[in-house]
Protein backbone atom coordinates (compact mmCIF):
# COMPACT_ATOMS: atom_id res chain seq x y z
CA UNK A 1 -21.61 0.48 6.43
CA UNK A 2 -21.11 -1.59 3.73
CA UNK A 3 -19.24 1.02 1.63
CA UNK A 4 -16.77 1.72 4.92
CA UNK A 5 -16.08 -2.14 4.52
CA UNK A 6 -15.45 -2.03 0.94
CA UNK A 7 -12.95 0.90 1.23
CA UNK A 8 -11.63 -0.85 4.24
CA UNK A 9 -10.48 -4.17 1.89
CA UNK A 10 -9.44 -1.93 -0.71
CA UNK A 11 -6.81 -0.49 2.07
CA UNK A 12 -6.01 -3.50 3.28
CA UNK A 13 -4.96 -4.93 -0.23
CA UNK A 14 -2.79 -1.98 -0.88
CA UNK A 15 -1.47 -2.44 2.02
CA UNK A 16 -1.05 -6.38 1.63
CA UNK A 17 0.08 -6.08 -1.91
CA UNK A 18 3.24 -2.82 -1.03
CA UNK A 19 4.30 -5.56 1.82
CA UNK A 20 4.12 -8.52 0.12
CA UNK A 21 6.02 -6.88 -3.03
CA UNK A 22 8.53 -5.60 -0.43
CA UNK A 23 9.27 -8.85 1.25
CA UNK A 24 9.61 -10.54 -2.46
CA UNK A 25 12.00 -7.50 -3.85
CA UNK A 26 13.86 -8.08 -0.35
CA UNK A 27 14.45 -11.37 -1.62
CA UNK A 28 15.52 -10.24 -5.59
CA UNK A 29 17.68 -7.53 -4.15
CA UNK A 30 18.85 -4.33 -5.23
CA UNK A 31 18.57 -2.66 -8.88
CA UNK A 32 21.48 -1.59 -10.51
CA UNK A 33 21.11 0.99 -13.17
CA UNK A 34 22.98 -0.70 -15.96
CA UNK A 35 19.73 -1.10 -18.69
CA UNK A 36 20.73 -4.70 -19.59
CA UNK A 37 20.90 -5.64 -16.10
CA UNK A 38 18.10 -4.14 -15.30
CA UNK A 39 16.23 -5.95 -17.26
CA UNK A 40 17.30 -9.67 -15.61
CA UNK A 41 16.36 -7.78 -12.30
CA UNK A 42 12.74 -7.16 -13.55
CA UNK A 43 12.44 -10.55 -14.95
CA UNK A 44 13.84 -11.68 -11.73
CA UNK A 45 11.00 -9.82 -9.96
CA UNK A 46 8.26 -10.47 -12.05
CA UNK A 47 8.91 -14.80 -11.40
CA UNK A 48 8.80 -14.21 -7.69
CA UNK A 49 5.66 -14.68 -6.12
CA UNK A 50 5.84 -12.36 -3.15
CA UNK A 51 6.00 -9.67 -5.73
CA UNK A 52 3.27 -11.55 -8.08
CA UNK A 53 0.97 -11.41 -5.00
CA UNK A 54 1.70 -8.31 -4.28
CA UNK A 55 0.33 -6.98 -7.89
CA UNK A 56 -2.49 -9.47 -7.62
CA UNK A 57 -3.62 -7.64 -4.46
CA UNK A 58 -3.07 -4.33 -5.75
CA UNK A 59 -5.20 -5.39 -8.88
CA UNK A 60 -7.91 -6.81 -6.74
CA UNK A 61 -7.73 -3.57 -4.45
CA UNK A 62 -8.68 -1.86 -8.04
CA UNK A 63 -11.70 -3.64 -9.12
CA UNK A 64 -13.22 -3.18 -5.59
CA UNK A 65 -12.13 0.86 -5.93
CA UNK A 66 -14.27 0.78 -9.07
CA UNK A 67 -17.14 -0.39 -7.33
CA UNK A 68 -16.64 1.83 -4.06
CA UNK A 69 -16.20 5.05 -6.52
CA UNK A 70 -19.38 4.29 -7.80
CA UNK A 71 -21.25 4.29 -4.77
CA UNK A 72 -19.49 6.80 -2.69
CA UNK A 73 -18.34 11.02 -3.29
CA UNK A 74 -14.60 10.44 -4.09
CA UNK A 75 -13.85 13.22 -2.00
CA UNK A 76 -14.85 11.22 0.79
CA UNK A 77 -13.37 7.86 -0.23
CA UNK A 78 -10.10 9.09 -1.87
CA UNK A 79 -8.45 10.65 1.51
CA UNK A 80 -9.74 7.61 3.70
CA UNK A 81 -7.17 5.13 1.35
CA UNK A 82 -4.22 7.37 3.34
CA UNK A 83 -4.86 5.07 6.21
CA UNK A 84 -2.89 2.38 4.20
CA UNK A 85 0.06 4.78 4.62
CA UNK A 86 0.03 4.93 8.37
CA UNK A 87 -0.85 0.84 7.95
CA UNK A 88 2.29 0.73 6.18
CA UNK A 89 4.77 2.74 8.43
CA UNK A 90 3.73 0.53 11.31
CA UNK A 91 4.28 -3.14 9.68
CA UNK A 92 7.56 -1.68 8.14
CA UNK A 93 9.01 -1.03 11.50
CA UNK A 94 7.23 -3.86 12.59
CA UNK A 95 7.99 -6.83 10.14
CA UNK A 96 10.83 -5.23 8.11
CA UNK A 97 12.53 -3.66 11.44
CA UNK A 98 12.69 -0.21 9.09
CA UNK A 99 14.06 2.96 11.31
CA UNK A 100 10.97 5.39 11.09
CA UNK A 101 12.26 8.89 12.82
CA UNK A 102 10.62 10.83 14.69
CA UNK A 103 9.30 13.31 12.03
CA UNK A 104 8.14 10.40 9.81
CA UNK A 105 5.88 9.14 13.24
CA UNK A 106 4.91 12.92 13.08
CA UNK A 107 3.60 12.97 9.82
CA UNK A 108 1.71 9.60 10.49
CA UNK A 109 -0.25 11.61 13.54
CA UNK A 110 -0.83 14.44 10.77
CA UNK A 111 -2.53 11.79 8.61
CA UNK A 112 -4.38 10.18 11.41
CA UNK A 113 -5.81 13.90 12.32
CA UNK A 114 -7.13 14.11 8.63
CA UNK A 115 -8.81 10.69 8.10
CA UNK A 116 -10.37 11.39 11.32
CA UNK A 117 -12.01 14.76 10.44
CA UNK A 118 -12.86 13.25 6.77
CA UNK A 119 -14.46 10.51 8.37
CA UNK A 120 -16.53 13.07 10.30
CA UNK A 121 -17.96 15.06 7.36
């Protein structure tokens, strides 16, 4: 049980750190390709803290995966972090108001499916 909880905060700080970083980059706004530019629009990113907390997160997430793949088969553990993607198509539609089509909702069913008979084994 206490592994399922471990790799269960280690999804939810992916998760927490791809929305935070989104939410921040929302607020830096779109990167051009120019190379000079483009680096002003990653030091622009890198001072906002949405985005800091969203790499903070993400490197939190990783410490706790090093403990988790040392307790657990990573052929169980490694499919079950796929929930954060289904995690994240529902808060982007949700928070962001992102247009998820039908076949992306599809897809998202597919995943469930698999977690589900991983979860079983």
């Amino acid at each position: 049980m206490a592994n399922l909880l471990l790799i269960l905060l280690c999804i939810f700080l992916g998760v927490g750190g791809q929305l935070c970083m989104k939410k921040g980059m929302s607020l830096v706004g779109i990167a051009g390709l120019n190379p000079g530019k483009m680096l002003i629009f990653l030091g622009r990113a890198l001072s906002t803290p949405l985005v800091l907390a969203g790499f903070f997160a993400y490197a939190l997430g990783s410490l706790i995966w090093l403990i988790i793949i040392s307790r657990v088969d990573l052929s169980f553990a490694y499919p079950l972090i796929s929930i954060g993607y289904i995690l994240v198509a529902i808060f982007s539609w949700w928070l962001f108001n992102e247009n998820i089509n039908w076949m992306r909702w599809l897809g998202t069913v597919i995943i469930i499916l698999g977690v589900i008979l991983i979860s079983r084994s």
